[in-house]
PDB file of N, CA and C in Angstrom:
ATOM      1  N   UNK A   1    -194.896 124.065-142.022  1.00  0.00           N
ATOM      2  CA  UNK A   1    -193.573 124.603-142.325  1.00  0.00           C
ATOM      3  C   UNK A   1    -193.480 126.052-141.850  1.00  0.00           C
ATOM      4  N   UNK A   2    -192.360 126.168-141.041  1.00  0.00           N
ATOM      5  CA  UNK A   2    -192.084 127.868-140.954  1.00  0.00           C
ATOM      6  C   UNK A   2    -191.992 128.666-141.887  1.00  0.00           C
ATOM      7  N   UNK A   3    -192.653 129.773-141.989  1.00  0.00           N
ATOM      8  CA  UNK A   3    -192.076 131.246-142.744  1.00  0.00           C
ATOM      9  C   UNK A   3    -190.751 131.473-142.036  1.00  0.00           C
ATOM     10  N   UNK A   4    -189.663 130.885-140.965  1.00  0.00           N
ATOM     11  CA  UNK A   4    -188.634 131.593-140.753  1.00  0.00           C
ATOM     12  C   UNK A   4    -187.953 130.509-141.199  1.00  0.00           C
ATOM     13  N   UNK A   5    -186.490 131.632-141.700  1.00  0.00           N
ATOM     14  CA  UNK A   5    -185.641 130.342-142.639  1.00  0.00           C
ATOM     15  C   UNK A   5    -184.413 129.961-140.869  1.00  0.00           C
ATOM     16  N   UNK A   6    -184.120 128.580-141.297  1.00  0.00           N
ATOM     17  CA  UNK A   6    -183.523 128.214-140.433  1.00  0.00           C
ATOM     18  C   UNK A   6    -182.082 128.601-140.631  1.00  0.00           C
ATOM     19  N   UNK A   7    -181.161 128.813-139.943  1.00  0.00           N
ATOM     20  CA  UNK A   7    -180.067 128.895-140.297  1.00  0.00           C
ATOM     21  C   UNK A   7    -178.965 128.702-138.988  1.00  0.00           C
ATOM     22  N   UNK A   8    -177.720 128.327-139.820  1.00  0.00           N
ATOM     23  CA  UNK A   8    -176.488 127.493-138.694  1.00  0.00           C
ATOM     24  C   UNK A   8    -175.719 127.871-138.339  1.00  0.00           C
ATOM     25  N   UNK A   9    -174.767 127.018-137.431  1.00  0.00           N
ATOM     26  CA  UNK A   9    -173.476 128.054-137.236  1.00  0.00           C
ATOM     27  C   UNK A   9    -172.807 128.476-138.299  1.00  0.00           C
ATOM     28  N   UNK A  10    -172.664 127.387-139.352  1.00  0.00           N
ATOM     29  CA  UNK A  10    -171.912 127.791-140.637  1.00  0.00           C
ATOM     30  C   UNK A  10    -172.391 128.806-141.827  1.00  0.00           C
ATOM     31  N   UNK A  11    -174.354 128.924-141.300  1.00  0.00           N
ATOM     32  CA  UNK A  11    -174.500 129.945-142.289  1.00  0.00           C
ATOM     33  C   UNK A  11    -174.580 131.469-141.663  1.00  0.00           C
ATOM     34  N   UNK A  12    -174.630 131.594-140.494  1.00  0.00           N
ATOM     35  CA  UNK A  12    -174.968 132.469-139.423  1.00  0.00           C
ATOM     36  C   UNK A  12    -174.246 133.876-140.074  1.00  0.00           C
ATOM     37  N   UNK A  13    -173.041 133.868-140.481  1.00  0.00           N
ATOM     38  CA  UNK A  13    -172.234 134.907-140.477  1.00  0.00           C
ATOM     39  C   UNK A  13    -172.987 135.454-142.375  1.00  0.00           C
ATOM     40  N   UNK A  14    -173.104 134.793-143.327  1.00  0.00           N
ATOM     41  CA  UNK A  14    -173.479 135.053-144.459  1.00  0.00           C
ATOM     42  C   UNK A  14    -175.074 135.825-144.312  1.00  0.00           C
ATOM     43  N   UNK A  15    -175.629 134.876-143.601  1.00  0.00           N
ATOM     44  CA  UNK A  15    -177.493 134.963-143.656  1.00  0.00           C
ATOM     45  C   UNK A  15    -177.728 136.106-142.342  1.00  0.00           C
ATOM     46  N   UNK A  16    -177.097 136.057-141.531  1.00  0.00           N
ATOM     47  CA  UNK A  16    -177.435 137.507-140.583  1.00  0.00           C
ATOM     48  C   UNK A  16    -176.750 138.425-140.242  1.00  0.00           C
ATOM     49  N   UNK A  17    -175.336 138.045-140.050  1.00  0.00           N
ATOM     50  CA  UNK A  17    -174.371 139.556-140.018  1.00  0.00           C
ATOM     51  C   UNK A  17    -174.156 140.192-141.478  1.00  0.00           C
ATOM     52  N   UNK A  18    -174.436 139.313-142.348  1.00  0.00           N
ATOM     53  CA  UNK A  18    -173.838 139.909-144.013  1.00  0.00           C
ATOM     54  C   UNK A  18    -174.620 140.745-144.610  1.00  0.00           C
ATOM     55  N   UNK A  19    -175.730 140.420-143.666  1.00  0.00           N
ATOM     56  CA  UNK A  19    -177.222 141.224-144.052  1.00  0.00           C
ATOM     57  C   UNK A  19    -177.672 142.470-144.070  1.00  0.00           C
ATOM     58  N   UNK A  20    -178.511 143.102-145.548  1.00  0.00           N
ATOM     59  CA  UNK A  20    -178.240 144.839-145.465  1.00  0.00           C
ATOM     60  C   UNK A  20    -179.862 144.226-144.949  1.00  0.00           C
ATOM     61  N   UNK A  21    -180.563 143.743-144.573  1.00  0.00           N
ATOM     62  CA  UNK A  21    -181.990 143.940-143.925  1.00  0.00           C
ATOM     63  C   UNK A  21    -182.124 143.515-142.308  1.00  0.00           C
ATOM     64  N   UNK A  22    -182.670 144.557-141.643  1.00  0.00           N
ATOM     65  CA  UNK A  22    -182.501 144.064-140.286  1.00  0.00           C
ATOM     66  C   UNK A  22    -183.370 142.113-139.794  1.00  0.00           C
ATOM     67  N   UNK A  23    -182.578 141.916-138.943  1.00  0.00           N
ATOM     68  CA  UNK A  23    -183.195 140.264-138.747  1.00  0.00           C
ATOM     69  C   UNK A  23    -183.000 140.389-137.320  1.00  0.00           C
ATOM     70  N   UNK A  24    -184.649 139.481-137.190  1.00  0.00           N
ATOM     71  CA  UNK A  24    -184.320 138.792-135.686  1.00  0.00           C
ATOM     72  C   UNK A  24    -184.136 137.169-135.932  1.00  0.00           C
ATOM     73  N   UNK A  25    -183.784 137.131-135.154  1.00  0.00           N
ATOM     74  CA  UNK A  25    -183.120 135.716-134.765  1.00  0.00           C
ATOM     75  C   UNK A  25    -183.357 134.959-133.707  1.00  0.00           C
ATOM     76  N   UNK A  26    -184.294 134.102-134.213  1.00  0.00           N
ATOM     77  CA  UNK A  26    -185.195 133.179-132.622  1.00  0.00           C
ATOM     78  C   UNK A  26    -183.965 132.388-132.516  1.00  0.00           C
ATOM     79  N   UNK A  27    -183.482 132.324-131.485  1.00  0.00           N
ATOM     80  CA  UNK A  27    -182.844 131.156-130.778  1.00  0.00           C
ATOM     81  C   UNK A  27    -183.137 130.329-129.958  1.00  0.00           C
ATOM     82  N   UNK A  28    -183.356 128.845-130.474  1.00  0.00           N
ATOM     83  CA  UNK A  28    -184.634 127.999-129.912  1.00  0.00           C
ATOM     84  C   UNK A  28    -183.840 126.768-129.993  1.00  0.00           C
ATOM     85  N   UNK A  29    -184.819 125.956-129.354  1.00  0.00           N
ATOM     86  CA  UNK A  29    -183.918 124.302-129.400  1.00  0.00           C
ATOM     87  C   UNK A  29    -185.967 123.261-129.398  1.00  0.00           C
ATOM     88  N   UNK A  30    -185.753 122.084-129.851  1.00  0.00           N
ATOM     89  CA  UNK A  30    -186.493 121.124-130.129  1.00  0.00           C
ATOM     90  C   UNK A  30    -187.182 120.892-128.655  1.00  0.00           C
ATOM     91  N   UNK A  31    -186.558 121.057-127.465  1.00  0.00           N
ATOM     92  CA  UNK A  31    -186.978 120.090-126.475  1.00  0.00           C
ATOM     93  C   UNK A  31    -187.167 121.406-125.598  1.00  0.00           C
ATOM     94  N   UNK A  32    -187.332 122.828-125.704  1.00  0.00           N
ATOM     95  CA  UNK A  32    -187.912 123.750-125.269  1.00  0.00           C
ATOM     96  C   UNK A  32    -189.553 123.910-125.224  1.00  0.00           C
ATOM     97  N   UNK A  33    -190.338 124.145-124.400  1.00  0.00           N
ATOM     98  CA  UNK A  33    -191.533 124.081-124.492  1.00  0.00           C
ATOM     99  C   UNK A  33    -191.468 125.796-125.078  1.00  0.00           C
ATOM    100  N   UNK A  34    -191.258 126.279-124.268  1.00  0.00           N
ATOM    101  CA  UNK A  34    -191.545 128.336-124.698  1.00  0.00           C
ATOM    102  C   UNK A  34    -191.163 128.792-125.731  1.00  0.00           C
ATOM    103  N   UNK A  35    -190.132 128.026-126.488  1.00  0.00           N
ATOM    104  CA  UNK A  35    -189.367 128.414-127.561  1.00  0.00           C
ATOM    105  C   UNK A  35    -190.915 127.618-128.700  1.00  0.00           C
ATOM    106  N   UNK A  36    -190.928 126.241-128.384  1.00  0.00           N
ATOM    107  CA  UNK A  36    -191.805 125.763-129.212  1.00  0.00           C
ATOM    108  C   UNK A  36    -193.431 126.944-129.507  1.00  0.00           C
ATOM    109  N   UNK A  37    -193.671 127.239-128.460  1.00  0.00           N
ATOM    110  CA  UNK A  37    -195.109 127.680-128.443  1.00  0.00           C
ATOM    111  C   UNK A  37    -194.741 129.145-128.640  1.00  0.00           C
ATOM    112  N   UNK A  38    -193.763 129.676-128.818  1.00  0.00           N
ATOM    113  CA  UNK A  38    -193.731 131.169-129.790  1.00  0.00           C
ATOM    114  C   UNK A  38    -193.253 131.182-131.245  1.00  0.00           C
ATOM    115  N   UNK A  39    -193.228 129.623-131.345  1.00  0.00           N
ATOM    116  CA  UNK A  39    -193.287 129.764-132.991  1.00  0.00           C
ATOM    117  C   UNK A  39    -194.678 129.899-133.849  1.00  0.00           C
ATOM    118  N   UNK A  40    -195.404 130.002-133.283  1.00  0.00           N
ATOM    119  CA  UNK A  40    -196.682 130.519-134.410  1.00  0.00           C
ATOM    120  C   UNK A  40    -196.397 132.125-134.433  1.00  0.00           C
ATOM    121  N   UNK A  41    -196.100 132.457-133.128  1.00  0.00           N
ATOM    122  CA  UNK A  41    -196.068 134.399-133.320  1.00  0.00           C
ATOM    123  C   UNK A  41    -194.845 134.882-134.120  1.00  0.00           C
ATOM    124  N   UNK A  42    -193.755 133.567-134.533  1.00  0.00           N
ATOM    125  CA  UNK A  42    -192.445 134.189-135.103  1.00  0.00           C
ATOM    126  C   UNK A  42    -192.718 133.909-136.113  1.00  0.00           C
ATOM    127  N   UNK A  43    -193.759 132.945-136.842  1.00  0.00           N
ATOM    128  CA  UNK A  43    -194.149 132.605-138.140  1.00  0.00           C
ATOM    129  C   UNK A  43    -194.655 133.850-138.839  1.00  0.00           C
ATOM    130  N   UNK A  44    -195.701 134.227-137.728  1.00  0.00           N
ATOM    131  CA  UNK A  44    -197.057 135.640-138.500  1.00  0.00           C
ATOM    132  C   UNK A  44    -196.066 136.786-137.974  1.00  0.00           C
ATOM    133  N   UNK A  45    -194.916 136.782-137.100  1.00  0.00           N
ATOM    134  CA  UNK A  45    -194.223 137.892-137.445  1.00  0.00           C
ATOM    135  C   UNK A  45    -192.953 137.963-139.032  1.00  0.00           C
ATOM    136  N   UNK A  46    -192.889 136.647-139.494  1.00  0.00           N
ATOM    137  CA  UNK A  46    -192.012 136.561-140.239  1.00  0.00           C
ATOM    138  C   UNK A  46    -192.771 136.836-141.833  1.00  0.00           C
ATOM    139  N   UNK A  47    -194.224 136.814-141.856  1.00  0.00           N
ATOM    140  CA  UNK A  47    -195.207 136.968-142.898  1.00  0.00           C
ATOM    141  C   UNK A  47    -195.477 138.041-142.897  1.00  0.00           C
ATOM    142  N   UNK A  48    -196.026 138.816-141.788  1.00  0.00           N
ATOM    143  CA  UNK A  48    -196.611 140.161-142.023  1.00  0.00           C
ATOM    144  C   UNK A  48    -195.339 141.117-142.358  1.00  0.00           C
ATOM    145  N   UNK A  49    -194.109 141.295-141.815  1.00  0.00           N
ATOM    146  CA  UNK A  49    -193.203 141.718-141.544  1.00  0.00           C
ATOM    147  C   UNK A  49    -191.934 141.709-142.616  1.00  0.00           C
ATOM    148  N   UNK A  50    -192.339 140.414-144.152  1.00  0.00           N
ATOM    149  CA  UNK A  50    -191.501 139.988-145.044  1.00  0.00           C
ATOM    150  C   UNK A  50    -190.604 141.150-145.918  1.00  0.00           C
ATOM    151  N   UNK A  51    -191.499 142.069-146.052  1.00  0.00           N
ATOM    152  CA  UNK A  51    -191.279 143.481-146.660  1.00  0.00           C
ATOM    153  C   UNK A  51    -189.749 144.431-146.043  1.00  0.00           C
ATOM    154  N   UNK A  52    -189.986 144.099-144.738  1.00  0.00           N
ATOM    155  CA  UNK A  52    -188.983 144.822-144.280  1.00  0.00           C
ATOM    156  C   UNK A  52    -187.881 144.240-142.772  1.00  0.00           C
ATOM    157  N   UNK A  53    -188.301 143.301-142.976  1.00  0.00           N
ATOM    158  CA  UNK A  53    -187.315 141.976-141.570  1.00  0.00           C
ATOM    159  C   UNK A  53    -187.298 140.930-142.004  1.00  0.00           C
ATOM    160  N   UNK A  54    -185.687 140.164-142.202  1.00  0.00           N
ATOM    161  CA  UNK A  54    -185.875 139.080-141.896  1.00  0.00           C
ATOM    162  C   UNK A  54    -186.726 138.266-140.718  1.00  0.00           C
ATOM    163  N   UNK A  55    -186.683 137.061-140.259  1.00  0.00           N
ATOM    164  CA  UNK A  55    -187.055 136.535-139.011  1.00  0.00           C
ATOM    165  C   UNK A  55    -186.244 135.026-139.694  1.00  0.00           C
ATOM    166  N   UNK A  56    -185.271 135.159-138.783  1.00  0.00           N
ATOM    167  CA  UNK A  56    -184.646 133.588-138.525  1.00  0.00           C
ATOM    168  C   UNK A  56    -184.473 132.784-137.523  1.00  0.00           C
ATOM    169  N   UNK A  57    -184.330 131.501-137.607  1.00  0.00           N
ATOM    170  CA  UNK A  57    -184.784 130.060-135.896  1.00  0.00           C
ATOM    171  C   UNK A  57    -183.221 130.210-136.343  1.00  0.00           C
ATOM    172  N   UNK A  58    -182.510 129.999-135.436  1.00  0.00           N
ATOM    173  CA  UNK A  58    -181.002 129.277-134.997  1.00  0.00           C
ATOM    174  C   UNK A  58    -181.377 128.058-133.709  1.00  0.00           C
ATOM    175  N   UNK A  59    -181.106 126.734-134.250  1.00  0.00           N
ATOM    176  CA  UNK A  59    -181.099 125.593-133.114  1.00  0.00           C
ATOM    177  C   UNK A  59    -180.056 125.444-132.255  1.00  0.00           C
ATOM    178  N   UNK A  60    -179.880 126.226-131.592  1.00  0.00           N
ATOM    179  CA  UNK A  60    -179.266 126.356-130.374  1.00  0.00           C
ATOM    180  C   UNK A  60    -178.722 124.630-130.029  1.00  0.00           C
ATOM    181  N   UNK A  61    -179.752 123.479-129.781  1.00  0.00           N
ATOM    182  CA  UNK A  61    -179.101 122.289-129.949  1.00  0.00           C
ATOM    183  C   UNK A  61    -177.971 121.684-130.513  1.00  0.00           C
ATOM    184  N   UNK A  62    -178.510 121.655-131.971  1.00  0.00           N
ATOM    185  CA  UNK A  62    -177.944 121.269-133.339  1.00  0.00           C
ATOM    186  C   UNK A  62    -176.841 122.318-133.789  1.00  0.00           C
ATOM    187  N   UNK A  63    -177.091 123.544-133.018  1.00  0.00           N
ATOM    188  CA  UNK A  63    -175.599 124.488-133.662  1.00  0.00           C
ATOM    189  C   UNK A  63    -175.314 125.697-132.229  1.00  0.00           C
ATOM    190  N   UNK A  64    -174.908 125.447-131.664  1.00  0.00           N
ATOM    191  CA  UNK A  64    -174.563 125.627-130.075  1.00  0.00           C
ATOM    192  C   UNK A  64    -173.253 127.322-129.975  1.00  0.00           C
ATOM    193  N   UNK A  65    -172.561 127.202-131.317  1.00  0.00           N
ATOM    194  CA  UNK A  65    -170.823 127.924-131.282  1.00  0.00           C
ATOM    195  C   UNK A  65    -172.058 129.242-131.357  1.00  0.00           C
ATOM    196  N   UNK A  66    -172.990 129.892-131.704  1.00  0.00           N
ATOM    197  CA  UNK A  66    -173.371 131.217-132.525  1.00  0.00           C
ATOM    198  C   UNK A  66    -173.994 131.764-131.090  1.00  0.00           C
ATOM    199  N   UNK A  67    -174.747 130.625-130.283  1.00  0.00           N
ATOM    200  CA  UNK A  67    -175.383 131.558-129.218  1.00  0.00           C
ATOM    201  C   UNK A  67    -174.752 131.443-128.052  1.00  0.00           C
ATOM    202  N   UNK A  68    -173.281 130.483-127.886  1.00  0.00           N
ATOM    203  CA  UNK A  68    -172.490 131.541-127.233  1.00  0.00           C
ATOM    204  C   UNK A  68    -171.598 131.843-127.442  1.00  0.00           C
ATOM    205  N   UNK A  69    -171.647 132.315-128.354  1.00  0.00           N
ATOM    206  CA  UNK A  69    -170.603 134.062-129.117  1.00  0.00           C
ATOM    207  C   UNK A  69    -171.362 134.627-128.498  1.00  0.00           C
ATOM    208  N   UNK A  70    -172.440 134.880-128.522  1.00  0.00           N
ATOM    209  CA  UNK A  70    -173.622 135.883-128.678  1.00  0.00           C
ATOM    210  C   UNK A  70    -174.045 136.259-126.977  1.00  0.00           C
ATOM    211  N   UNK A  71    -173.463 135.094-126.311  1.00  0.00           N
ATOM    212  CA  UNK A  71    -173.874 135.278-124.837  1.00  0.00           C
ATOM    213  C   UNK A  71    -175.382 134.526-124.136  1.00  0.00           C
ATOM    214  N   UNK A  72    -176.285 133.655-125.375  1.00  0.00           N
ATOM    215  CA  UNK A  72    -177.173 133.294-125.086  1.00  0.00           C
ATOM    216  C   UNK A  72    -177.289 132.390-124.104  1.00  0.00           C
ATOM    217  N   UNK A  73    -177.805 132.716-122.794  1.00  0.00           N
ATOM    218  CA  UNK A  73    -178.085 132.138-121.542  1.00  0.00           C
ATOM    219  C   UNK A  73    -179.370 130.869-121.292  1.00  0.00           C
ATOM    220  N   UNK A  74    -180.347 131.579-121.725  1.00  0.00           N
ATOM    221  CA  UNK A  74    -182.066 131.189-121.936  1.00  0.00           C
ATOM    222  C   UNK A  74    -182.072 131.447-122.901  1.00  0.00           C
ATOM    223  N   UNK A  75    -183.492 130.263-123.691  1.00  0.00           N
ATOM    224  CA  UNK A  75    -183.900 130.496-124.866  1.00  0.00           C
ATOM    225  C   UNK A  75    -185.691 130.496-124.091  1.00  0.00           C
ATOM    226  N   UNK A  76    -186.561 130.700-124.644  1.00  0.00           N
ATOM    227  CA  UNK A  76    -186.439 131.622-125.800  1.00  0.00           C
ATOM    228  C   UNK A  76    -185.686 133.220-126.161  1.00  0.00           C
ATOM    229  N   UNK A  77    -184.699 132.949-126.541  1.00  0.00           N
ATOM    230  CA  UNK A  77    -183.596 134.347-126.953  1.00  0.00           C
ATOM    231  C   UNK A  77    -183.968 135.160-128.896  1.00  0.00           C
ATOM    232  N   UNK A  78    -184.328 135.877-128.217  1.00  0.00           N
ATOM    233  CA  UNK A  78    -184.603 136.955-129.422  1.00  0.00           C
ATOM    234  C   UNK A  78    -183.466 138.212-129.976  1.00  0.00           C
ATOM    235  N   UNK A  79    -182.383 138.108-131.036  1.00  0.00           N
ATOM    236  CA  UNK A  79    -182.191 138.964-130.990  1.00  0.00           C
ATOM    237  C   UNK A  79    -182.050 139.769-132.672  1.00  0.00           C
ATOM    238  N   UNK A  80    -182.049 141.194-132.358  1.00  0.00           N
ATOM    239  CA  UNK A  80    -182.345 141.559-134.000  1.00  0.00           C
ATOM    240  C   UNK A  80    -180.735 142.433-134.304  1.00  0.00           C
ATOM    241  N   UNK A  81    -180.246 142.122-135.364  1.00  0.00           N
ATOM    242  CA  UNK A  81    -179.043 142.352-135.914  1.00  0.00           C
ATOM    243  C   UNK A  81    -179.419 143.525-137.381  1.00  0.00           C
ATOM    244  N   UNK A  82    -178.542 144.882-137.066  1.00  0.00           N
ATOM    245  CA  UNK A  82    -178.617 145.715-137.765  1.00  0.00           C
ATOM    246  C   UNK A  82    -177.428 145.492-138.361  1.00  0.00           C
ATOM    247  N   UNK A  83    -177.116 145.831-140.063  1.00  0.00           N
ATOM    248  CA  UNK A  83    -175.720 146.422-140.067  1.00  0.00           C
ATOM    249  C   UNK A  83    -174.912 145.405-139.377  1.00  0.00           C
ATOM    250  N   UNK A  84    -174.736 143.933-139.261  1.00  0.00           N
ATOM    251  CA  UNK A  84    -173.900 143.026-138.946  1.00  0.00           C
ATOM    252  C   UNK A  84    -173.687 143.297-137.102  1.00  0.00           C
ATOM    253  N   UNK A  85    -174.669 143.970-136.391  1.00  0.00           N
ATOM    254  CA  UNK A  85    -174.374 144.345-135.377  1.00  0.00           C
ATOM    255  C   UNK A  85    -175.853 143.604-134.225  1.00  0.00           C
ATOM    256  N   UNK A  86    -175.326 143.485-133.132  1.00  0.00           N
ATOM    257  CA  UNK A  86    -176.978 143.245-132.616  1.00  0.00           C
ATOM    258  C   UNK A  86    -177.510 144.546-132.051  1.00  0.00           C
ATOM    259  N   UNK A  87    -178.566 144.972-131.980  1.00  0.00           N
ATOM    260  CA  UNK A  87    -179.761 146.182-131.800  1.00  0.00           C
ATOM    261  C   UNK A  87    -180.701 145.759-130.769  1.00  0.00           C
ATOM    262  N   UNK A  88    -180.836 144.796-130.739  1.00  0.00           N
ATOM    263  CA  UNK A  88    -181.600 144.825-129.256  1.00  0.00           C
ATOM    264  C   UNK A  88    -181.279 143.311-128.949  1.00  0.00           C
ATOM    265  N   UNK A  89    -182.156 142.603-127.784  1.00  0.00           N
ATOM    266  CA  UNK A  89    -182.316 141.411-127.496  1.00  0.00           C
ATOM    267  C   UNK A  89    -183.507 141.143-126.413  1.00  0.00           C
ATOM    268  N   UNK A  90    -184.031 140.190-126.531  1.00  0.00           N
ATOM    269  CA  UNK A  90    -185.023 139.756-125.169  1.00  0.00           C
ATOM    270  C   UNK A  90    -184.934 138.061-125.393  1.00  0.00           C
ATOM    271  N   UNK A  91    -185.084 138.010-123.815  1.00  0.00           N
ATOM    272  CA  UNK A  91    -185.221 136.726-123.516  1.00  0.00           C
ATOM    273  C   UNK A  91    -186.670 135.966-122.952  1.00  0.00           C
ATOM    274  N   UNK A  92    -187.038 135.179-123.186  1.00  0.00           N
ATOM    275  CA  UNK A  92    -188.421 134.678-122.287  1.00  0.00           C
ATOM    276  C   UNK A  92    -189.614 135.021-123.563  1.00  0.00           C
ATOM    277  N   UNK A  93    -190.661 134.226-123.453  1.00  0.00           N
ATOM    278  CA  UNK A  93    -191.872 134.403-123.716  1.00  0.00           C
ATOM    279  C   UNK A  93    -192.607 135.604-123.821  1.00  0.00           C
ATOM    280  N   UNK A  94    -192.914 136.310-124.933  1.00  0.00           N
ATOM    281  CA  UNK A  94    -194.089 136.983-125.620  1.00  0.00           C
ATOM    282  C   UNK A  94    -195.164 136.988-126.299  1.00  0.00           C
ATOM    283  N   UNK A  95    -195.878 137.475-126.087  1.00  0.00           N
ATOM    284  CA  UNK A  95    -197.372 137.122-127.212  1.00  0.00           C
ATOM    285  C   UNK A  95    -196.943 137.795-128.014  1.00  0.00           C
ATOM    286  N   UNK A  96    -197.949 137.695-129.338  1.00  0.00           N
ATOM    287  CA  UNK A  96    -197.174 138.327-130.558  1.00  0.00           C
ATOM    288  C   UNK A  96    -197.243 139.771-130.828  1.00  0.00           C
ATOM    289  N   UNK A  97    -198.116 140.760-129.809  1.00  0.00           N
ATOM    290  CA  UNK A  97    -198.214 141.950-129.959  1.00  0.00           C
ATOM    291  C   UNK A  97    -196.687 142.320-129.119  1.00  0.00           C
ATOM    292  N   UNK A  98    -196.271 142.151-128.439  1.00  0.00           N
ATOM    293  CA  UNK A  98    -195.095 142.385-127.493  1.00  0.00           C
ATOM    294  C   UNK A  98    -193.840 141.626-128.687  1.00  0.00           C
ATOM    295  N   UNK A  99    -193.618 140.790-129.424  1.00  0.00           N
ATOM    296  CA  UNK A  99    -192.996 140.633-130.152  1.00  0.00           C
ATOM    297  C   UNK A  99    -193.224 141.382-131.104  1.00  0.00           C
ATOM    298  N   UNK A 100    -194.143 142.345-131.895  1.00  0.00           N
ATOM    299  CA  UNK A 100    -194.044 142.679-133.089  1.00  0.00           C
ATOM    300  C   UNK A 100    -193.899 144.420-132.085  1.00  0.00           C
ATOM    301  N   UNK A 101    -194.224 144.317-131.507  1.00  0.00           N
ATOM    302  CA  UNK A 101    -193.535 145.915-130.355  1.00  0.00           C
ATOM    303  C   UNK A 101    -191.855 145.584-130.426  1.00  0.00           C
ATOM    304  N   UNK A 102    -191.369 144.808-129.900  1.00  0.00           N
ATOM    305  CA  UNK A 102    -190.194 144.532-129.512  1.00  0.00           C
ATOM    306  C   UNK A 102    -189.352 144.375-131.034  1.00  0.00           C
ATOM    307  N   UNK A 103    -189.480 144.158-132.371  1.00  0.00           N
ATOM    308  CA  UNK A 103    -189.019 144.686-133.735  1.00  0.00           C
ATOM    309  C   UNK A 103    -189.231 145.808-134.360  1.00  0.00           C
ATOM    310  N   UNK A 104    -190.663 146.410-133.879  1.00  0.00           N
ATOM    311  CA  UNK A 104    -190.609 147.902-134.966  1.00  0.00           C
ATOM    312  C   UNK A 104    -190.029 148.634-134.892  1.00  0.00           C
ATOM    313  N   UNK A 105    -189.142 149.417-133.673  1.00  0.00           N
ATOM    314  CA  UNK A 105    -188.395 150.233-133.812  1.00  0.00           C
ATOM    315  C   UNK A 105    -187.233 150.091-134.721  1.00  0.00           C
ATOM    316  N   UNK A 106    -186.967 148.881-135.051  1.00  0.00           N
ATOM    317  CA  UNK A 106    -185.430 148.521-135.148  1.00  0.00           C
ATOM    318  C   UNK A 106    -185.936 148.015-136.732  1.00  0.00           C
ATOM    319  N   UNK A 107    -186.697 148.736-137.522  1.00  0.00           N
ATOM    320  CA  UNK A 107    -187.253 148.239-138.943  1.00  0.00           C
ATOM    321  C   UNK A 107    -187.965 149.359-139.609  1.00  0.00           C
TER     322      UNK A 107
END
């Protein structure tokens, strides 16, 4: 089971823009290989990190309207939302030191 909570188009606006704690937001789909194999680093970033970041999966498949609002092209799409706003974004494959680089500023 993931440490990241899943969430939809319908909860998207409550669980990450409503949010006073900064969140990233994996945007991933089932039949992605890259998206699949950076979920162990979004897990141990969503554990070590509980204190002060969310970390949420959006299925891009199963709920399609949020990542393109958002402009999402490629997944694996990372992006972290301050203050109901987005603060950064990356796309493509990271190991988990380059993912937990790519949140600290913004936490």
């Amino acid at each position: 089971m993931s440490n990241a909570t899943e969430v939809t188009d319908a909860t998207f606006q409550s669980e990450v823009l409503e949010s006073s704690t900064p969140i990233l937001v994996d945007f991933w789909a089932p039949w992605c290989g890259p998206c699949r194999a950076m979920g162990p680093a979004v897990d141990q970033l969503a554990e070590e990190k509980a204190s002060s970041l969310r970390v949420v999966k959006h299925n891009t498949q199963d709920n399609p309207n949020k990542a393109t609002e958002f402009g999402v092209m490629s997944i694996p799409c990372f992006l972290i939302f301050k203050e109901g706003k987005e603060a950064a974004r990356h796309t493509g494959m990271m190991n988990y030191d380059q993912l937990k680089a790519f949140v600290e500023p913004h936490i």
